[in-house]
Protein backbone atom coordinates (compact mmCIF):
# COMPACT_ATOMS: atom_id res chain seq x y z
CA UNK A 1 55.65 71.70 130.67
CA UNK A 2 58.69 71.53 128.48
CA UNK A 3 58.32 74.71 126.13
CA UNK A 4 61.97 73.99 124.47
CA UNK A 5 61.66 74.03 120.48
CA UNK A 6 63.50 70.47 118.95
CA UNK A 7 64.97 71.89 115.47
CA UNK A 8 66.87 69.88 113.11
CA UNK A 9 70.45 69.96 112.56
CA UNK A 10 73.29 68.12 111.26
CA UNK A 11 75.69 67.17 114.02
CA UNK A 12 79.41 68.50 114.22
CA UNK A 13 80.27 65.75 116.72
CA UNK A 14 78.59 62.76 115.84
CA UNK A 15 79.18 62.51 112.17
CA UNK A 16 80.31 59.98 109.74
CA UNK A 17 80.10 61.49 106.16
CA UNK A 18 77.98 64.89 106.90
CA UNK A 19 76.41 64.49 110.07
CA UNK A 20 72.75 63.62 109.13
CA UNK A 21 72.14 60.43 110.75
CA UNK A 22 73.43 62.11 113.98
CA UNK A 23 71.28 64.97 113.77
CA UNK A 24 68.38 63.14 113.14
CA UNK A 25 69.02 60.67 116.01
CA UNK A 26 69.57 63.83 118.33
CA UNK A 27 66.38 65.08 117.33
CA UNK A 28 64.58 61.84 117.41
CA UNK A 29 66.45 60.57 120.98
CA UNK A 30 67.65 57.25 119.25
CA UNK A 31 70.80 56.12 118.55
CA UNK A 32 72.44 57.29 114.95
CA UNK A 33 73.33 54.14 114.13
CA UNK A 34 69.92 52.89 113.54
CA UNK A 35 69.24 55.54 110.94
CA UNK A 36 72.96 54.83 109.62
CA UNK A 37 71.27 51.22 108.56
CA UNK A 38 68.21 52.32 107.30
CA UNK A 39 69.73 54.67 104.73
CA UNK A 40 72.75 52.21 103.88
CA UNK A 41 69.68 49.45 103.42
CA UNK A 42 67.17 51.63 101.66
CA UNK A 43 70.33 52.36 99.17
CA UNK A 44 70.84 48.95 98.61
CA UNK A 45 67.10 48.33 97.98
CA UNK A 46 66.17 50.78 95.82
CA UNK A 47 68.50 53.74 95.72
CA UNK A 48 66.29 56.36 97.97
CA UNK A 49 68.52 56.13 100.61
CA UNK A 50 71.40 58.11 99.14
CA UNK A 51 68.65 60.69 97.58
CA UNK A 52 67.06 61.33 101.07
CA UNK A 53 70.73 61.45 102.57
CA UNK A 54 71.82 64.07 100.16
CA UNK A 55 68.47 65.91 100.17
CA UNK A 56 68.40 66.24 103.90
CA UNK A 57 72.58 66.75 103.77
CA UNK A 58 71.84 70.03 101.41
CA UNK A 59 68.89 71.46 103.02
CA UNK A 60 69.49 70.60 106.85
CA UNK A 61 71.78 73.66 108.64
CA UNK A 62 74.09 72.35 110.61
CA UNK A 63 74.32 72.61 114.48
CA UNK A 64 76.67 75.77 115.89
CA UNK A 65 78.83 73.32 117.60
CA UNK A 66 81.76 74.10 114.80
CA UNK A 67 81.26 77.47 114.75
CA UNK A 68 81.29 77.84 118.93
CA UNK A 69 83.88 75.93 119.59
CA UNK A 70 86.36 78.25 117.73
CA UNK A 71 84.43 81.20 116.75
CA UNK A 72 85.06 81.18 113.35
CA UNK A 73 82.61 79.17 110.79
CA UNK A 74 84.03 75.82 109.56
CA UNK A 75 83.72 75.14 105.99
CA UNK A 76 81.47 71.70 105.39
């Protein structure tokens, strides 16, 4: 049995504009680009793309990749 807790986090290394869609496609084991659509296309629709994205850009931490690699926190 796999015991290993899956937390969310925006990603340091597979980012775009803040990271979300490659956090969420770590986390989800898909490929980032298919959540890269669906929030580009649910803007388009009806604008809840862009409030998700910034909703999950404020309140998701992001991953300790930046701040491991040179031991010092890197501003967002």
């Amino acid at each position: 049995m796999n015991t290993e807790t899956r937390t969310l986090t925006r990603s340091s290394t597979d980012c775009k504009l803040g990271g979300v869609a490659g956090g969420l496609g770590a986390y989800f084991g898909v490929d980032p680009v298919l959540f890269r659509v669906g929030f580009a296309v649910a803007t388009l629709l009806s604008g809840a793309g862009a409030l998700a994205y910034l909703a999950l850009l404020a309140f998701v931490k992001p991953d300790d990749q930046a701040t491991a690699a040179s031991g010092t926190p890197v501003a967002a």
